[in-house]
Protein backbone atom coordinates (compact mmCIF):
# COMPACT_ATOMS: atom_id res chain seq x y z
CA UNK A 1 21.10 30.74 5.84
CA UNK A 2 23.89 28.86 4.56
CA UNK A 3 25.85 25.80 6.06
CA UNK A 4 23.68 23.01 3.51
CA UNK A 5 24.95 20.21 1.89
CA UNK A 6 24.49 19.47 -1.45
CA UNK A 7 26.23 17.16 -4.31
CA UNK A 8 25.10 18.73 -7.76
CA UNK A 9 26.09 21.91 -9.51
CA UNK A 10 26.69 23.29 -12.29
CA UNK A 11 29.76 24.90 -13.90
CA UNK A 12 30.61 27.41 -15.92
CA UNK A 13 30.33 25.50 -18.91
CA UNK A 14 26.15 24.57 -17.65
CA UNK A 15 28.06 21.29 -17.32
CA UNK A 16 26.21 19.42 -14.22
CA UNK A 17 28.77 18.22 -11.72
CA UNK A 18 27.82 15.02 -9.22
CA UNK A 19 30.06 14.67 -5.95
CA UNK A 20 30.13 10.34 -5.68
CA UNK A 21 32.62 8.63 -3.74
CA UNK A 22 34.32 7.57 -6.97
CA UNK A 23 35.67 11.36 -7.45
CA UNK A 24 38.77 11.68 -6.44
CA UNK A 25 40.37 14.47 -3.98
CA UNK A 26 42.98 15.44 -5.61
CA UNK A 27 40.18 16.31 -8.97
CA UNK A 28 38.16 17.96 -6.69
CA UNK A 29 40.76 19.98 -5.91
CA UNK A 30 42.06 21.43 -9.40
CA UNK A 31 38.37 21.83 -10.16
CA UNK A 32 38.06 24.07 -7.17
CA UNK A 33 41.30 26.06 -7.92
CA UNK A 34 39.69 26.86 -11.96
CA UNK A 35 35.92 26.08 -11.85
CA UNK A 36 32.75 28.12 -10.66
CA UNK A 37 29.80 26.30 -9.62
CA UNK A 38 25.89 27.51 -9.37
CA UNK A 39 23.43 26.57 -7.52
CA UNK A 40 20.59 23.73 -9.92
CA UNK A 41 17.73 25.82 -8.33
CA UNK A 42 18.81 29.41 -7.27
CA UNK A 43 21.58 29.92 -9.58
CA UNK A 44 23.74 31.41 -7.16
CA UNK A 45 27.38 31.20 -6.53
CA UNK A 46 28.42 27.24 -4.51
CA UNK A 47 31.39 26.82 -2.69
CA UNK A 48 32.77 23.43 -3.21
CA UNK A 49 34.16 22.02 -0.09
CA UNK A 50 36.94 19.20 0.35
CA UNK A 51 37.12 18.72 4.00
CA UNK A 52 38.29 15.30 5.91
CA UNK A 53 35.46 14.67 7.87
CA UNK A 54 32.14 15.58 5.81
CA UNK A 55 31.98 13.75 2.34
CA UNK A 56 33.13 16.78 -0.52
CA UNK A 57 29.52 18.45 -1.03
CA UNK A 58 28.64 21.99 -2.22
CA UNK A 59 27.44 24.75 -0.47
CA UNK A 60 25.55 28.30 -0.31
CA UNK A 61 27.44 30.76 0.89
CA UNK A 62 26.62 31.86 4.44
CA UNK A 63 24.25 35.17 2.93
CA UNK A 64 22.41 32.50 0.54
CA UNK A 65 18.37 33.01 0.00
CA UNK A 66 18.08 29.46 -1.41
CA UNK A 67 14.89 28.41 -0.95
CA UNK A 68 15.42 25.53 -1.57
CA UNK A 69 17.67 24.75 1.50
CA UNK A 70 16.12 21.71 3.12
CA UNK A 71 14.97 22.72 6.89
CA UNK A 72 16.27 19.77 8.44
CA UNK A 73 19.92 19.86 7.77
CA UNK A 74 22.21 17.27 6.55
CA UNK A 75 24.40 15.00 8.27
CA UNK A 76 27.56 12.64 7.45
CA UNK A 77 25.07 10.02 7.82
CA UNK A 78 22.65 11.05 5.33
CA UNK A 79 25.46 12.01 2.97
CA UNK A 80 27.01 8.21 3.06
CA UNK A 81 23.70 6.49 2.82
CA UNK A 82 22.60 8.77 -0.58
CA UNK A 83 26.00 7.58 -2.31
CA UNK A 84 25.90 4.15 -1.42
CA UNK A 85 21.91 4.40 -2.66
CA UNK A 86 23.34 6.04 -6.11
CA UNK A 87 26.16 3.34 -5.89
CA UNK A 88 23.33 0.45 -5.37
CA UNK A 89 21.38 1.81 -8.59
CA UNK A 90 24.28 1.93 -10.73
CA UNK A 91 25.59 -1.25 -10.09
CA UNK A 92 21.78 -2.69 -10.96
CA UNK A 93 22.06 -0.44 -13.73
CA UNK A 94 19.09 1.87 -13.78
CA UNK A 95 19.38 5.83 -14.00
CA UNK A 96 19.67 7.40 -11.64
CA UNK A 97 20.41 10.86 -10.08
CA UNK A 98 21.45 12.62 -6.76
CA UNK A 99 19.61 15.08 -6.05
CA UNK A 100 17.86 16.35 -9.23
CA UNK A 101 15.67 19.88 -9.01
CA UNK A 102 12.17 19.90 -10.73
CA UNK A 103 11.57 23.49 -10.70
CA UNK A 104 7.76 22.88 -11.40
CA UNK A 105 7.31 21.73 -7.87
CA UNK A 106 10.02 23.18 -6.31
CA UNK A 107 12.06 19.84 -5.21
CA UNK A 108 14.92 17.94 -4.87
CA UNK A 109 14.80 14.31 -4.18
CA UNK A 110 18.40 12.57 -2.20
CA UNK A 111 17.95 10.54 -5.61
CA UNK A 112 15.61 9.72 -9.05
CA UNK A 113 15.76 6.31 -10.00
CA UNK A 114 13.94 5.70 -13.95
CA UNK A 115 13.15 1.41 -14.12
CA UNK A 116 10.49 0.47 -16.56
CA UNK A 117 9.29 3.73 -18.45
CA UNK A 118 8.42 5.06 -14.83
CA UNK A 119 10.20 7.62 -12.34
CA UNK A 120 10.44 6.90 -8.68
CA UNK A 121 11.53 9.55 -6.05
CA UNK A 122 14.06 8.02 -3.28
CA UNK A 123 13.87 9.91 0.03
CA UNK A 124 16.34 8.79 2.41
CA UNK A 125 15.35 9.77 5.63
CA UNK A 126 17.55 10.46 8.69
CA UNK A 127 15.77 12.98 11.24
CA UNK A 128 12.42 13.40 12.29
CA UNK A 129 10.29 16.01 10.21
CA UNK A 130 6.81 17.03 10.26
CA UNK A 131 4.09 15.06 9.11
CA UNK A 132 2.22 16.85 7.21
CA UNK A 133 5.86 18.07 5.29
CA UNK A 134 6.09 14.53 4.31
CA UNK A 135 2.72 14.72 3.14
CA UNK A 136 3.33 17.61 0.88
CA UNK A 137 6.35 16.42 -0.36
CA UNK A 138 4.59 13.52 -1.41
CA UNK A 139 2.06 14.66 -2.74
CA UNK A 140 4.20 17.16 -4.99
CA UNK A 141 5.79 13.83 -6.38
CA UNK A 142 2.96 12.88 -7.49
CA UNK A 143 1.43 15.87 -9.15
CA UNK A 144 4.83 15.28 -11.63
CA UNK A 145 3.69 12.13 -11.79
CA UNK A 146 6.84 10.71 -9.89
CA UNK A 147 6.58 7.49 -7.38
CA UNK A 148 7.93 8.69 -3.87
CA UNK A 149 9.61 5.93 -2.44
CA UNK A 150 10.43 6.82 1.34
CA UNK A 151 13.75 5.36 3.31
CA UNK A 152 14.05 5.36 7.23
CA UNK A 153 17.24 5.21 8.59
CA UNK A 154 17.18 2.21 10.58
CA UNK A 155 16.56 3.44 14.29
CA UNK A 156 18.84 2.78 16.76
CA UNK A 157 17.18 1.01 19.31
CA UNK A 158 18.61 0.19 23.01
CA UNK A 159 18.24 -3.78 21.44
CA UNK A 160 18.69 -3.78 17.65
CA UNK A 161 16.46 -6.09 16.64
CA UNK A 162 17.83 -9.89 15.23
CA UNK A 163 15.95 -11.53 12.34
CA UNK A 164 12.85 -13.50 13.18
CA UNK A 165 9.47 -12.67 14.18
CA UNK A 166 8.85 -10.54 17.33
CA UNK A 167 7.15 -7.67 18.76
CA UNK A 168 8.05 -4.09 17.38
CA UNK A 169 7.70 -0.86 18.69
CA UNK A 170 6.79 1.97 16.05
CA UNK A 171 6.67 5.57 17.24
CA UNK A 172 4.01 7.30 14.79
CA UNK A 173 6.27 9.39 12.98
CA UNK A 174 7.77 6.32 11.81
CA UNK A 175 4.51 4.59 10.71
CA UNK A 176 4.23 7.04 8.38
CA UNK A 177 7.29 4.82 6.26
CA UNK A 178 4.72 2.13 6.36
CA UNK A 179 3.99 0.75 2.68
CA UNK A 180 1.03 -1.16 2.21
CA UNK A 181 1.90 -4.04 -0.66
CA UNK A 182 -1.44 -6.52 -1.37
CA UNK A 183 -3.23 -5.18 1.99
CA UNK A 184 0.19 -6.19 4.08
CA UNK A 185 1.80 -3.67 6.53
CA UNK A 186 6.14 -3.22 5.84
CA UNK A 187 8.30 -0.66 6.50
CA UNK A 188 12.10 -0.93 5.01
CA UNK A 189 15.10 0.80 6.35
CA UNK A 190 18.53 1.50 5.72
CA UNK A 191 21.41 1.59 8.00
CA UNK A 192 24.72 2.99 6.27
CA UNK A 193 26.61 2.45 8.77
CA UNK A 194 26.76 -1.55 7.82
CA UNK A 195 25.45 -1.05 4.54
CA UNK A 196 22.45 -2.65 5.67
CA UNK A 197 18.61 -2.68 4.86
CA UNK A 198 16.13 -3.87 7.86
CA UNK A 199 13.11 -5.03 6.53
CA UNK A 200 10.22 -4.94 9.11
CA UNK A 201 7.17 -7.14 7.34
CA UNK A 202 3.91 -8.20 7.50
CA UNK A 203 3.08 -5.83 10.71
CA UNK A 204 0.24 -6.62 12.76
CA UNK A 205 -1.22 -4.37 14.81
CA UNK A 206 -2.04 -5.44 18.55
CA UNK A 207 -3.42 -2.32 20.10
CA UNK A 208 -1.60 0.93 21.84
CA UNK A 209 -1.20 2.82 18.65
CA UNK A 210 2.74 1.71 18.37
CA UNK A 211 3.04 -1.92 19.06
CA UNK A 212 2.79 -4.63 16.42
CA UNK A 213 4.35 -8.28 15.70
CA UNK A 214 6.14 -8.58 12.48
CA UNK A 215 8.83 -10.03 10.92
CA UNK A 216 12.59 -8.52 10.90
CA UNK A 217 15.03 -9.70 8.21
CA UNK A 218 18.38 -7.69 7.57
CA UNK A 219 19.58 -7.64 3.99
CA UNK A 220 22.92 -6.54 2.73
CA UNK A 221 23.09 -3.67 0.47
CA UNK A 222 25.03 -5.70 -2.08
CA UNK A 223 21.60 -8.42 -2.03
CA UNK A 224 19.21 -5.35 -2.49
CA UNK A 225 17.31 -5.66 -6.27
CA UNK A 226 14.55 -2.61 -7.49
CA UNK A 227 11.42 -2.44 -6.41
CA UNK A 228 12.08 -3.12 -3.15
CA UNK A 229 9.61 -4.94 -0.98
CA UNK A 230 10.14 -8.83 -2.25
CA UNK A 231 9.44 -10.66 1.18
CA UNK A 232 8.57 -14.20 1.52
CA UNK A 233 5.06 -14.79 3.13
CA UNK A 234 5.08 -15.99 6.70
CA UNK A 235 4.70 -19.60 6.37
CA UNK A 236 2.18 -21.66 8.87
CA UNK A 237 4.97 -22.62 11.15
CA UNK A 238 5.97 -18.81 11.52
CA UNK A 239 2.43 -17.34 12.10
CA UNK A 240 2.75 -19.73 14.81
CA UNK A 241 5.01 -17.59 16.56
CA UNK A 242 2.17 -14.67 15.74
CA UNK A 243 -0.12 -16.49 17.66
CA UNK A 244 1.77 -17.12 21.07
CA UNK A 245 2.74 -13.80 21.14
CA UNK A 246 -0.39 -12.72 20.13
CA UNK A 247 -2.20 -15.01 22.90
CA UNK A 248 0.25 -13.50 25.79
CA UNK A 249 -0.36 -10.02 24.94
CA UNK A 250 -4.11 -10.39 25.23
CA UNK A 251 -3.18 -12.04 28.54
CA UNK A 252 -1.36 -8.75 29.44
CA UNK A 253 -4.13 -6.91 28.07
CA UNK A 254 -7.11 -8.46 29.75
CA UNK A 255 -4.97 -8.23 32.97
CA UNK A 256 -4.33 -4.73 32.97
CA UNK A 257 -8.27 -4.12 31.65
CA UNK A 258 -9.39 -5.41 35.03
CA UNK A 259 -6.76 -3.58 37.36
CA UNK A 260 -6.66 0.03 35.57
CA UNK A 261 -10.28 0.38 34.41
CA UNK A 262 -11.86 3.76 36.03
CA UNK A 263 -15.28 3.13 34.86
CA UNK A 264 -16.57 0.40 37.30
CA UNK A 265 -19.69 -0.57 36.67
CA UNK A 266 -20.28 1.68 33.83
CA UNK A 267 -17.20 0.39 32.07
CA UNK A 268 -19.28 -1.22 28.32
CA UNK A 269 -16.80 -4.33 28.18
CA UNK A 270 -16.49 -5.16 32.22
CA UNK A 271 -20.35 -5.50 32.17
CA UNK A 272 -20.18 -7.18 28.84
CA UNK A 273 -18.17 -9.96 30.77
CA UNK A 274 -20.54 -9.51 34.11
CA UNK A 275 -23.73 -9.72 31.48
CA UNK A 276 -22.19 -13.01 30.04
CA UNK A 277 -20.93 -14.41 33.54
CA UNK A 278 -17.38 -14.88 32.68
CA UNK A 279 -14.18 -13.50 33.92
CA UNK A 280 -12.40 -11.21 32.25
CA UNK A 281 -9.07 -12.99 32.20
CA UNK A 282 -11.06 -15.99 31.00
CA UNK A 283 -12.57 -15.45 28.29
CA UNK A 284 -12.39 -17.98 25.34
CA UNK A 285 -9.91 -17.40 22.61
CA UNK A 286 -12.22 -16.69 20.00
CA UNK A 287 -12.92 -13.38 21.63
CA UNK A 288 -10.44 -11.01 20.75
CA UNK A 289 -8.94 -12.60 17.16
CA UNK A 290 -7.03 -10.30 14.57
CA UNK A 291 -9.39 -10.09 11.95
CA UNK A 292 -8.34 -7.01 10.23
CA UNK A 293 -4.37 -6.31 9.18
CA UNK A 294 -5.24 -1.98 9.48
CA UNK A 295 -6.85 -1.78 12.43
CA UNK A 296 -10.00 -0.15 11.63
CA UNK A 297 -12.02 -0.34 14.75
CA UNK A 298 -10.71 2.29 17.39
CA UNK A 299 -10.39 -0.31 20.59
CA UNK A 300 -8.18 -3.47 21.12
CA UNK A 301 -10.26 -6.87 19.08
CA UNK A 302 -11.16 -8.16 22.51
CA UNK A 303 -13.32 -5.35 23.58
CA UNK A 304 -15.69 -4.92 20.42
CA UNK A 305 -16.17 -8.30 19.18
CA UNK A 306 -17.39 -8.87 23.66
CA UNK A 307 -19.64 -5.97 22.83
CA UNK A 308 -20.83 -7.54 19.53
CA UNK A 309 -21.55 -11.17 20.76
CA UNK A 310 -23.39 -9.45 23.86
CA UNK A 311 -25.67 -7.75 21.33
CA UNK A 312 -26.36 -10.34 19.58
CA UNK A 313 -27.43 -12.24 22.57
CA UNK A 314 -29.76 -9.59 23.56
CA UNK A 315 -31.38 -9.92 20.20
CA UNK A 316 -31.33 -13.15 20.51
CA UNK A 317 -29.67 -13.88 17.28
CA UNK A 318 -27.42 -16.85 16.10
CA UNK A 319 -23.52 -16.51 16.06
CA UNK A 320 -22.84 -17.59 13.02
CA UNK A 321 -25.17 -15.42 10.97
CA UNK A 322 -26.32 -12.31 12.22
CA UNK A 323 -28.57 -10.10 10.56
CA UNK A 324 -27.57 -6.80 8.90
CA UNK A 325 -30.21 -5.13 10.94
CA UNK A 326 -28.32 -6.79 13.80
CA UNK A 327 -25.02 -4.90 12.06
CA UNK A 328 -26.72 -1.68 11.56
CA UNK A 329 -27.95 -1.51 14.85
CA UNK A 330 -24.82 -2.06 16.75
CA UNK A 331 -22.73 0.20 14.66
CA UNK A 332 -25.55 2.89 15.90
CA UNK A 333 -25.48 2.26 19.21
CA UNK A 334 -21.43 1.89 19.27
CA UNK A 335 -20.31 4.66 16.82
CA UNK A 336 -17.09 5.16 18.28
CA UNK A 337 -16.26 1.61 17.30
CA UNK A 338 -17.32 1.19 13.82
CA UNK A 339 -15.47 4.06 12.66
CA UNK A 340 -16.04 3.36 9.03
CA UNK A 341 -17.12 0.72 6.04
CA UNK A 342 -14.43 -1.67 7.18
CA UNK A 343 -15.97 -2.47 10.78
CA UNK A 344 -18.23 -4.21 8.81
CA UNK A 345 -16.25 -5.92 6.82
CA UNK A 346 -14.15 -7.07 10.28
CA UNK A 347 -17.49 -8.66 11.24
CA UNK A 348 -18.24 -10.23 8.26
CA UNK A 349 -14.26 -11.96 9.05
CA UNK A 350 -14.98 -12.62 11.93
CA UNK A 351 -18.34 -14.46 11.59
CA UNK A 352 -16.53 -16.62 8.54
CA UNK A 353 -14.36 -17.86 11.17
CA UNK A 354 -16.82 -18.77 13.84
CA UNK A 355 -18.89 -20.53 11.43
CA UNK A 356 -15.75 -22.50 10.02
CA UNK A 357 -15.27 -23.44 13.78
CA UNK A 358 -18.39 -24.09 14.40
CA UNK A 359 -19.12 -22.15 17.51
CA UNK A 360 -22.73 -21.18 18.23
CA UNK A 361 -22.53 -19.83 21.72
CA UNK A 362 -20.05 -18.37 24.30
CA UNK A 363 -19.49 -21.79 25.98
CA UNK A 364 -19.13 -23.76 22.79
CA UNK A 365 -15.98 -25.86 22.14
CA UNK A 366 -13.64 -25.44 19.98
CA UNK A 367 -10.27 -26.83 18.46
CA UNK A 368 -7.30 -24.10 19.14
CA UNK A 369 -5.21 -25.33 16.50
CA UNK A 370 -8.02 -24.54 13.81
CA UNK A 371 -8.92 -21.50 15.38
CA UNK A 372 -5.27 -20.25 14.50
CA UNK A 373 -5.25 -21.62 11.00
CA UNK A 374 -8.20 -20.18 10.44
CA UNK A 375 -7.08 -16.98 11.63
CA UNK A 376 -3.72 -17.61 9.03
CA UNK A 377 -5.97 -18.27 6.20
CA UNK A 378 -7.82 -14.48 7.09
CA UNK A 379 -4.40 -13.69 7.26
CA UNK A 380 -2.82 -14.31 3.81
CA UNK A 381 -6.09 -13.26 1.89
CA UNK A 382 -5.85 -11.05 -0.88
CA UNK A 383 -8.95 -8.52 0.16
């Protein structure tokens, strides 16, 4: 092995040394020339290297065992964006450490913040690594009873995206960043290149696995504050913008459901429209609302709540307040749909709202603007 990076060792003395920017070379350099440094975990032998284009760092020599070594490498990148992290928490004067080792679970977070009598765990993360390593990381934080707080590095998109509300694209390895704060999707990131945090907040799922709307909002490193995560609430005039872009993706949606549907006749939502004698691309806007922020039902809104107001009809029950026999039943007879408790509860918001709009039937009228404030209200609710 060999070839890491790393920014803590001790000496001789079992004095621990921190590389920051604020060392100077020329230091580094009679240190190397009198000092021997070890290794936090391993104990071994470091070599400290001054180079001009890596940041000074330690290393294992090329024979090293470490185990400790982290798999996915380091990079210039990663090395900038820890010290101006360390530099951040100093100059809001917390404690804080690069790269500490807790022996008891075998780890080394890029940094260990301490704010209020509690310990957080700052993972700044540049490359893409497994899942469930994430996962186990984590969850070793927390067995030493230390908050993980995990960093993307802002991804470099073909069109970096400008402040406002939009559309986002999300691969699932970076959903896994997503922090839930009062039942509201965010995800922050860090560019160091700018010195830059990218806040992506209150996500909202609209089908595909990877697309939602959300709000971007850059913030200078020199603006950050501890905990992160302080984001003003959309405001009425900016969940406006949710809802057109909301309304033309359902357009797209219902459009492609039509042309790319393989099924035919025994497609469950085309016969749900056929059944209720409208077309697809026609359907009234109260089919298909966001109700839920998580996405707990395993299709796109439109297609179960056509499915559930078909059922309904069939049993020849009301719209505004259906039985829970009605409930049980359909979640039997659609168990791919109701995936869990919270398909229930996505009823139960989505009945509040057609009873606060007063619509009784497929064909009853309705005022759009409510609709959408209604949807807001759903929206901002503390559940």
């Amino acid at each position: 092995m060999g070839g890491d990076i790393i920014l803590t060792a001790f000496n001789e003395q079992n004095e621990l040394i921190t590389l920051t920017r604020n060392v100077k070379r020329d230091h580094l350099e009679k240190l190397r020339k009198k000092e021997q440094f070890y290794c936090p975990q391993c104990q071994e032998p470091l070599l400290l290297k001054i180079g001009q284009v890596m940041i000074p760092h330690f290393a294992h020599q090329k024979k090293s065992k470490c185990q400790g070594l982290f798999s996915e490498g380091e990079t210039a990148t990663h090395l900038l964006g820890k010290h101006q992290l360390y530099e951040m928490f100093q100059k809001l004067q917390l404690n804080v450490q690069i790269e500490p080792y807790f022996k008891e679970i075998s780890q080394r977070p890029d940094l260990l913040v301490e704010s209020n009598h509690q310990r957080f765990a700052i993972e700044f993360q540049c490359s893409t690594i497994p899942i469930p390593q994430m996962e186990t990381r984590t969850e070793g934080y927390l067995r030493a009873n230390i908050q993980p707080i995990w960093i993307l590095k802002t991804p470099k998109d073909k069109r970096p995206y400008p402040d406002g509300i939009q559309q986002i694209k999300l691969s699932p390895f970076k959903q896994q960043f997503i922090t839930y704060i009062q039942n509201h999707l965010h995800l922050i990131t860090f560019d160091p290149e700018s010195a830059t945090f990218v806040y992506f907040s209150y996500l909202l799922p609209i089908g595909g696995g990877y697309r939602f709307i959300g709000k971007v909002q850059h913030l200078p490193l020199e603006a950050q504050h501890f905990p992160f995560l302080n984001v003003l609430v959309p405001s009425e005039s900016d969940f406006q913008i949710y809802w057109q872009l909301w309304k033309k993706e359902r357009f797209l949606f219902l459009r492609r459901r039509v042309l790319m549907s393989r099924k035919g006749v025994q497609d469950s939502f085309l016969r749900a429209c056929y059944f209720m004698n409208y077309p697809v691309e026609k359907l009234p806007l109260f089919i298909g609302i966001p109700v839920t922020k998580h996405m707990h039902f395993s299709v796109f809104e439109v297609e179960w709540q056509m499915l559930w107001l078909m059922f309904l009809i069939e049993q020849g029950e009301n719209f505004t307040h259906p039985s829970s026999r009605s409930i049980n039943e359909f979640c039997k007879r659609y168990p791919a749909i109701c995936l869990d408790q919270q398909a229930v509860v996505s009823l139960e918001n989505y009945h509040f709202i057609l009873r606060r709009l007063g619509i009784t039937c497929i064909n009853s009228q309705f005022d759009e603007k409510m609709l959408w404030q209604s949807i807001y209200a759903q929206f901002l609710a503390k559940r």
